[in-house]
Protein backbone atom coordinates (compact mmCIF):
# COMPACT_ATOMS: atom_id res chain seq x y z
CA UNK A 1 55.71 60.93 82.43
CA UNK A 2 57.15 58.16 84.05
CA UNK A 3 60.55 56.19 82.38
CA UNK A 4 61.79 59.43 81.25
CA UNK A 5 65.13 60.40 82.03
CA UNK A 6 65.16 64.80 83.54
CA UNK A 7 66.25 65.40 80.37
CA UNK A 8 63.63 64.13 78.66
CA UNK A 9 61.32 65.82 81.50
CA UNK A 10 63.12 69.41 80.47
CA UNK A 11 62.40 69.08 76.83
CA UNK A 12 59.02 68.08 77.37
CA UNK A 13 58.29 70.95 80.12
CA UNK A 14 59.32 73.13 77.42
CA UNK A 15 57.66 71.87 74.65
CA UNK A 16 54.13 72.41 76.94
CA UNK A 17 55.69 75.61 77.66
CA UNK A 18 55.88 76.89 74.37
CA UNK A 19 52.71 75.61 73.14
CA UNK A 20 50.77 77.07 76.28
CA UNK A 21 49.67 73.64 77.71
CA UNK A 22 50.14 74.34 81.69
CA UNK A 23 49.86 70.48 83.03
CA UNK A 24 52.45 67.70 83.13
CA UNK A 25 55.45 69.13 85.01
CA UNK A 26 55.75 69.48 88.60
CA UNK A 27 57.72 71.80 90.86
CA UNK A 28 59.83 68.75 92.23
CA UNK A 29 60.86 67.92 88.19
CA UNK A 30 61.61 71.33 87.55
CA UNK A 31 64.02 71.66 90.01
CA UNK A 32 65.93 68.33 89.34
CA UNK A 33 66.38 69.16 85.31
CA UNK A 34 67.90 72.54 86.31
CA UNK A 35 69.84 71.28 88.97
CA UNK A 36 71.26 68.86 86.57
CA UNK A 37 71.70 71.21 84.05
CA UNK A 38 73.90 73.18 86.63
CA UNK A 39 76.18 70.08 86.84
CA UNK A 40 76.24 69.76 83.59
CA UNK A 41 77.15 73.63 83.01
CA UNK A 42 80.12 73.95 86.09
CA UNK A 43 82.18 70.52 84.82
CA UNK A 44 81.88 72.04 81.09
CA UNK A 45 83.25 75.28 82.76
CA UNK A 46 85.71 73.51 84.70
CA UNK A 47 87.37 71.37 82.23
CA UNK A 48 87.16 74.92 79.84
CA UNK A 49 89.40 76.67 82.32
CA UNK A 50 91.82 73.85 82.59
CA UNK A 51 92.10 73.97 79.25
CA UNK A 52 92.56 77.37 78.93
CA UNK A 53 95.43 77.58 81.37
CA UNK A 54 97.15 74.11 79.62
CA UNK A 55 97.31 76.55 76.31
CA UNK A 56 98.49 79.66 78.36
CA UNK A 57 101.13 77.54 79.53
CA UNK A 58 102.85 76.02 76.62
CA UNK A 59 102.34 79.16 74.67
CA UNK A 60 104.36 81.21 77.73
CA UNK A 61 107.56 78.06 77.73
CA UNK A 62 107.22 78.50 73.48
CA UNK A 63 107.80 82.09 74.38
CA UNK A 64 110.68 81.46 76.89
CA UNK A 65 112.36 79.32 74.27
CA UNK A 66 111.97 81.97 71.27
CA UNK A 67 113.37 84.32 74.02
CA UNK A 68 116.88 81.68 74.35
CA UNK A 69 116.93 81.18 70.28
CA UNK A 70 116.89 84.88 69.93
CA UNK A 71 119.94 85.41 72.69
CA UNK A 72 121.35 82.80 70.97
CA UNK A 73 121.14 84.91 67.56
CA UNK A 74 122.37 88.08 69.04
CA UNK A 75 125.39 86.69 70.35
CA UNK A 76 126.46 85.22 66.73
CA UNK A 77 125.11 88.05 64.76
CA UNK A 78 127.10 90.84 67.44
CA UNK A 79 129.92 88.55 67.73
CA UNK A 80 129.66 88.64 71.88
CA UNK A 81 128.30 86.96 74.52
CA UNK A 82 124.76 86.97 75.43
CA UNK A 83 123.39 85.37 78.52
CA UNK A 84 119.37 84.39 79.62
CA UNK A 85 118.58 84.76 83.36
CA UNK A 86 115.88 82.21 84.92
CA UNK A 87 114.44 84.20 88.32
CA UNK A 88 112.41 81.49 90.19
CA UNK A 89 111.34 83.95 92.53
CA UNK A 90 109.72 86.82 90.21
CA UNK A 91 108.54 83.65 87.60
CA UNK A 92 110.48 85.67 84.60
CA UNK A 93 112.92 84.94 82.16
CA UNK A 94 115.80 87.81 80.93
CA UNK A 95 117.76 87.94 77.89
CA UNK A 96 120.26 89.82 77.15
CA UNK A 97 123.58 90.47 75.25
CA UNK A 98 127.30 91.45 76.66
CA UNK A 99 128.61 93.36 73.56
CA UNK A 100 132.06 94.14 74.07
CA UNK A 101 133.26 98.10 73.81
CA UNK A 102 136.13 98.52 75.32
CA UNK A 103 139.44 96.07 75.42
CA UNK A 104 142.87 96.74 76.23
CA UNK A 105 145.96 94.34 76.59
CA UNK A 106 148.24 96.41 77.39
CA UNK A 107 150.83 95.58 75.15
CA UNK A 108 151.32 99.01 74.19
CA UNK A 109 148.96 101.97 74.73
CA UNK A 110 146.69 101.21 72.17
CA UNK A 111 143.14 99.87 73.01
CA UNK A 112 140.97 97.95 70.45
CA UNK A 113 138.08 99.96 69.20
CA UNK A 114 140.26 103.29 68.60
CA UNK A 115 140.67 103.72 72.35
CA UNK A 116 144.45 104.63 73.40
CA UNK A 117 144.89 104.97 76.87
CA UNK A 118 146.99 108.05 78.45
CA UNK A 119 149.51 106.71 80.63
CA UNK A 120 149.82 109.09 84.37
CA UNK A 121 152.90 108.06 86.50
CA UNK A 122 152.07 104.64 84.91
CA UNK A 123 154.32 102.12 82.63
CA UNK A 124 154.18 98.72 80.89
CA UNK A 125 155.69 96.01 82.23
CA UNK A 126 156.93 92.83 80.77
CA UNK A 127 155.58 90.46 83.69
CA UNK A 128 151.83 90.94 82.62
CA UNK A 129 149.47 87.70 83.40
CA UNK A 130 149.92 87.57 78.87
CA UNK A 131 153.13 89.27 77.97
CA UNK A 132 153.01 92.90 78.97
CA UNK A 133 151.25 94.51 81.66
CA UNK A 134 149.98 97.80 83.09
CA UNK A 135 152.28 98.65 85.95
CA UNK A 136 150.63 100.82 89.07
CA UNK A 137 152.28 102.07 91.56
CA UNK A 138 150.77 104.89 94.41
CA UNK A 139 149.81 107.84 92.34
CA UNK A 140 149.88 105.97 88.85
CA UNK A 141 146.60 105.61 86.46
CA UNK A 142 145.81 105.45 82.83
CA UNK A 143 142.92 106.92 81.44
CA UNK A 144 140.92 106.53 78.44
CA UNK A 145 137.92 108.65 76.98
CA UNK A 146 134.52 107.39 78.33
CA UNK A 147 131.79 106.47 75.59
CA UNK A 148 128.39 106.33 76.08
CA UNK A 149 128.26 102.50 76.14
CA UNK A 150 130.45 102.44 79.02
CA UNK A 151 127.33 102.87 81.37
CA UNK A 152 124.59 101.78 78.63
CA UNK A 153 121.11 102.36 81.01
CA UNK A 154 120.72 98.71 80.64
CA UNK A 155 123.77 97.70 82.41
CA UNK A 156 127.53 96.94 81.66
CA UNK A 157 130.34 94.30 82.77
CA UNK A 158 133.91 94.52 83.19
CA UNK A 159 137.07 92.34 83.65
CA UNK A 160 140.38 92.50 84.37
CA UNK A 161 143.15 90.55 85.33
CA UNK A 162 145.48 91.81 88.62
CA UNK A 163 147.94 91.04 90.88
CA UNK A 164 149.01 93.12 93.74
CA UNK A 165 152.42 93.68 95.44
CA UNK A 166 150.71 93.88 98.38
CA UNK A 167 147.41 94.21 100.50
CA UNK A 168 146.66 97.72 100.90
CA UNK A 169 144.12 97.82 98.52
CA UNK A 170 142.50 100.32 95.40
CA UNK A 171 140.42 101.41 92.71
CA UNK A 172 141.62 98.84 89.92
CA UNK A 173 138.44 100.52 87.16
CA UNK A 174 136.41 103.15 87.25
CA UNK A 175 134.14 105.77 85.33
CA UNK A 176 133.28 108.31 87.57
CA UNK A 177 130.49 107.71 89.63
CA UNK A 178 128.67 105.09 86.97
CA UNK A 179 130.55 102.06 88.38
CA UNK A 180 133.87 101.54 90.23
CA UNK A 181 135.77 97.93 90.33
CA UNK A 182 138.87 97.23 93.12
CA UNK A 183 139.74 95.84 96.26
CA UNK A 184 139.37 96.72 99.53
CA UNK A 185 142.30 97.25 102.51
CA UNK A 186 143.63 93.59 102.63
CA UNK A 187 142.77 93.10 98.79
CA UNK A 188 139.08 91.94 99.39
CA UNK A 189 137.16 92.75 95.86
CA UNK A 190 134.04 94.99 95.77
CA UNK A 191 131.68 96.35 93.01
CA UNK A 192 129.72 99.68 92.75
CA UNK A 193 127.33 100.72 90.43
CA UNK A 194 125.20 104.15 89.92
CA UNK A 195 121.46 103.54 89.42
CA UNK A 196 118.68 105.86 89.17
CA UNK A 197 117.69 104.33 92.51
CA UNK A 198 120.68 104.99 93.77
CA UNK A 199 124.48 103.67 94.74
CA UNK A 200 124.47 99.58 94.98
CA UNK A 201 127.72 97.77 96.49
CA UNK A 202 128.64 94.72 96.34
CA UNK A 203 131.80 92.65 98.59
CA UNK A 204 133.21 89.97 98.59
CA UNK A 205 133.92 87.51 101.70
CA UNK A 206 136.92 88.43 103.23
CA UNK A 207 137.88 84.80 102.98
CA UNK A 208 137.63 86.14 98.95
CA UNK A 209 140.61 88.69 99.12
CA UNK A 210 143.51 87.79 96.56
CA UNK A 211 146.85 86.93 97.42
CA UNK A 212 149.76 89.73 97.02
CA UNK A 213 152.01 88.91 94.25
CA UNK A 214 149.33 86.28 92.56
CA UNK A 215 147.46 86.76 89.26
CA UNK A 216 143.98 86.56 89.98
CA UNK A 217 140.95 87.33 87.07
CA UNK A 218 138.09 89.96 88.61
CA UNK A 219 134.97 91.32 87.61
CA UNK A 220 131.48 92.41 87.97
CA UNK A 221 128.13 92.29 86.12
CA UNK A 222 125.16 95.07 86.29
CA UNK A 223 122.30 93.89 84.17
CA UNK A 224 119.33 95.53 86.02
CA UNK A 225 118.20 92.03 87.99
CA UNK A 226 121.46 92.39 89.90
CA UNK A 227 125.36 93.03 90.42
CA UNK A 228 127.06 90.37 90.65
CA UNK A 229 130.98 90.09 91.41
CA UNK A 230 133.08 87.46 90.22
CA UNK A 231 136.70 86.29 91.52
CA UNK A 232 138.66 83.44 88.83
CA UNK A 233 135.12 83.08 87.00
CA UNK A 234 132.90 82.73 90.16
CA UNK A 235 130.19 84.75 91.54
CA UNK A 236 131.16 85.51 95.36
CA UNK A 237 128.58 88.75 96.61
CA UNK A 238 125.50 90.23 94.75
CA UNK A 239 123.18 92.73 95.57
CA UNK A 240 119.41 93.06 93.71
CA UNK A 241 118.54 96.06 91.65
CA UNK A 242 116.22 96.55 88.24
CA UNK A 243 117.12 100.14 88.08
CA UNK A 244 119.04 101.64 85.31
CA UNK A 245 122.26 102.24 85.22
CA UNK A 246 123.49 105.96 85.72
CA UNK A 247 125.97 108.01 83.59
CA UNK A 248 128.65 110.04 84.52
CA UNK A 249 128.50 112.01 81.87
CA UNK A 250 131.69 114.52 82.92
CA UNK A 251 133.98 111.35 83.91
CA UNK A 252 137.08 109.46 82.37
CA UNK A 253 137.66 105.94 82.30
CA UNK A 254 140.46 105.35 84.36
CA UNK A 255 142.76 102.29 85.38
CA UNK A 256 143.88 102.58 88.51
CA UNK A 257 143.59 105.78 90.87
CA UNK A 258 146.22 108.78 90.97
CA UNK A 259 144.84 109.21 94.49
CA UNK A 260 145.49 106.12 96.32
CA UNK A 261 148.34 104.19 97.06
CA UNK A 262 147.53 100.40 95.20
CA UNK A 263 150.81 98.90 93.79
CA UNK A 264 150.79 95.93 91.12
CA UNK A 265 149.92 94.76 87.77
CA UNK A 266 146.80 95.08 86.27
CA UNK A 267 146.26 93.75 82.69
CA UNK A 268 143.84 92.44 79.76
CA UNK A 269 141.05 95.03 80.60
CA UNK A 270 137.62 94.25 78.90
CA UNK A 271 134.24 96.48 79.24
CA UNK A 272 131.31 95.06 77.66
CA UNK A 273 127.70 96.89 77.67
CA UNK A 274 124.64 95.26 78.40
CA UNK A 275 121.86 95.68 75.37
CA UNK A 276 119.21 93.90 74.09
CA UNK A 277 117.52 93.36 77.05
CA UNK A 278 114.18 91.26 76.48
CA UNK A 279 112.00 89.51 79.09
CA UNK A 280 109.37 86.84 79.52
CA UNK A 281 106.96 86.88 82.50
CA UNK A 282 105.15 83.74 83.37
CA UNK A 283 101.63 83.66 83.83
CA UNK A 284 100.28 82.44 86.94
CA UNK A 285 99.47 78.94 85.35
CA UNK A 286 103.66 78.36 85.21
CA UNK A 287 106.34 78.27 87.27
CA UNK A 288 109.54 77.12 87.13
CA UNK A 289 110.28 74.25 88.86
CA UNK A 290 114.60 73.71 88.28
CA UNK A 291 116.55 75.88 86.21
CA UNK A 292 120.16 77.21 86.40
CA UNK A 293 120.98 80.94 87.76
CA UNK A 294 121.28 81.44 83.84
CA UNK A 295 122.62 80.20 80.80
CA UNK A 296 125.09 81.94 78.66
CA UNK A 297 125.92 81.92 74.48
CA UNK A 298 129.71 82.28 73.05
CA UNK A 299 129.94 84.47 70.16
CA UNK A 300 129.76 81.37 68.49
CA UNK A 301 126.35 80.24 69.45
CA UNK A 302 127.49 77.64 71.58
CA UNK A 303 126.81 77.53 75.40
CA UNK A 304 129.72 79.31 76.94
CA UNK A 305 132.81 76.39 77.64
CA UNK A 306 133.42 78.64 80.84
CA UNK A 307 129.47 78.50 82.79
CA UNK A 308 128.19 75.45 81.31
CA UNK A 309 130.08 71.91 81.37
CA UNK A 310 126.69 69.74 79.50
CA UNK A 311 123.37 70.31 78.16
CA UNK A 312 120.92 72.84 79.98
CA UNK A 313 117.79 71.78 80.91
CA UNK A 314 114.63 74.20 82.82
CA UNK A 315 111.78 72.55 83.71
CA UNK A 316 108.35 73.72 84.06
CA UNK A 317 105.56 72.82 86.43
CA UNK A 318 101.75 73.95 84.34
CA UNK A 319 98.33 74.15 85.80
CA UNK A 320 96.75 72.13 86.43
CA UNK A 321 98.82 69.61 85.61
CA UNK A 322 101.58 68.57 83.73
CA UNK A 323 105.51 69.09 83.30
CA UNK A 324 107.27 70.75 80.40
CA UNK A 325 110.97 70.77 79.91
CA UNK A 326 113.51 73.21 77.65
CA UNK A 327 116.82 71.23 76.52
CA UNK A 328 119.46 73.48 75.42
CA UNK A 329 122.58 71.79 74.25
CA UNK A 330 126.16 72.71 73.86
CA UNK A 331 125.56 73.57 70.00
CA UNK A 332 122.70 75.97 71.51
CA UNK A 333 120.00 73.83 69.47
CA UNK A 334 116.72 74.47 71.85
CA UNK A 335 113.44 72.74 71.96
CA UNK A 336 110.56 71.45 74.71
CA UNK A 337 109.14 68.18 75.57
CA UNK A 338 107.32 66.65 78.36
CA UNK A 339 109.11 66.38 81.43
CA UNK A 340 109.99 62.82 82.80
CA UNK A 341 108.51 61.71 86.09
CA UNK A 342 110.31 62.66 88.68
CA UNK A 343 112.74 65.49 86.37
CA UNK A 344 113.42 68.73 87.85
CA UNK A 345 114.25 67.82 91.00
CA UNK A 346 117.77 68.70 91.00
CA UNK A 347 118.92 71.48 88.23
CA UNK A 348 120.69 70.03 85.59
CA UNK A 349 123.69 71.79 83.47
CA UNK A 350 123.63 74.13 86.33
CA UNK A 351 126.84 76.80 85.72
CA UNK A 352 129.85 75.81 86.95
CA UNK A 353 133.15 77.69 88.16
């Protein structure tokens, strides 16, 4: 049997096997073919794995950019803004849209969407931050009848524009116990929100609080990852919650609060519920290596003027190997490549004030 290679020796031992002839292969040879065999079995294994996690991989970033195209839809097809959250730490990506519900401008008591406000101790002024305003002074609030989508279980934003007389503070927004939006004693912003967890607050620095007698644009946004409050367009405190949102179902939208003593302007009031919430998790063969806090869509499809100043681009890091990266542009056209050596290092198109 000598010059044969083991594999030779294996199909040999078996061929004596089968045909009952006992002599010609040793202990020693036995052993060696199988061991081989082994080898043979674990890199075939090996390289199957990697293979299989390569294809779980690209198929999960394929899935994270249907996820952005389909933001991208809802936002032109609802006419409002939607907005895709990357969390690094849970390996997941969050869609979801901002459809607007409620607006008012206060140039007269009418709201858009049929939704007149009643006017308590309140008036309109002419020095609004665009042409008229809501007036407050202690004691004064307008009220509106709540809706359902004012607290949508998935979340809800709001916006306003304000400028106090002075700093004493107030409820600015409110419905009920579902969420409350105002400032502070010395005019430092906060946030609350009702979830089925519980009350979450969020407040601002105190190096935050607006200046008396100043226009200043604030808001918050619940979206079940986390609230997030916003002073002139930029995020300044946030607290972490998935919960849903809780509705107040006996309360009254109100601007302002009869029972404290804020004095100022408020004006262009905008409520917009969160819906069509969708989410990608990454398997354990991807993570995400540089991404923005999130990218947002205009109504027109286009990354939002306002967050995003150039293209978007997340990269991925795949086991067990390899880079992937998702371009979106400012048109909101999206597709993936292979990451350049050394990309993903530093986000790029990362939001901006």
């Amino acid at each position: 049997m000598e010059g044969r290679s083991p594999i030779e020796e294996a199909a040999v031992a078996t061929a004596l096997v089968r045909s009952g002839v006992t002599r010609g292969v040793t202990l020693i040879e036995l052993l060696i073919v199988l061991s081989i065999v082994a080898i043979l079995l674990g890199l075939s294994a090996g390289a199957f794995m990697g293979l299989q996690s390569g294809f779980e991989g690209d198929q999960a970033i394929e899935r994270v950019k249907s996820l952005v195209r389909r933001a991208r839809l809802f936002a032109v097809g609802e006419g409002c803004a939607a907005r895709v959250v990357f969390d690094r730490a849970g390996n997941r990506v969050v869609g979801s849209g901002l459809r607007t519900v409620g607006l008012w401008h206060l140039e007269d008591e009418t709201g858009a969407f049929d939704r007149p406000l009643s006017l308590t101790a309140a008036s309109l002024a002419p020095d609004g931050r665009f042409g008229s305003g809501l007036a407050l002074a202690p004691g004064a609030e307008a009220g509106a009848e709540a809706r359902p989508a004012d607290a949508d279980p998935e979340g809800v934003a709001a916006e306003l524009w304000v400028r106090p007389d002075e700093a004493t503070g107030g409820t600015l927004l409110s419905l009920g116990a579902s969420f409350k939006l105002g400032l502070e004693p010395g005019n430092v912003p906060f946030a609350e929100v009702d979830t089925t967890d519980g009350p979450l607050r969020a407040v601002a620095p105190k190096d935050a609080a607006l200046f008396p007698a100043r226009f200043a644009r604030l808001g918050f946004l619940y979206d079940r990852e986390s609230l997030r409050l916003a002073v002139n367009g930029v995020d300044v405190a946030s607290e972490t919650s998935q919960a849903p949102l809780r509705r107040d179902r006996a309360a009254t939208l109100r601007i302002g609060s009869a029972g404290e003593a804020f004095s100022g302007v408020v004006d262009e009031v905008t409520i917009r519920s969160v819906s069509g919430r969708e989410e990608v998790r990454l398997p354990r063969a991807v993570a995400i290596a540089s991404a923005p806090p999130f990218l947002q869509f205009d109504p027109s499809g286009r990354l939002d003027p306002v967050f995003h100043a150039a293209d978007v681009t997340v990269v991925f890091v795949l086991e067990p190997g390899g880079r992937r990266a998702l371009d979106v542009s400012v048109l909101g056209a999206a597709r993936v490549r292979d990451a350049a050596p050394g990309e993903g290092l530093e986000p790029k198109g990362a939001t901006i004030p």
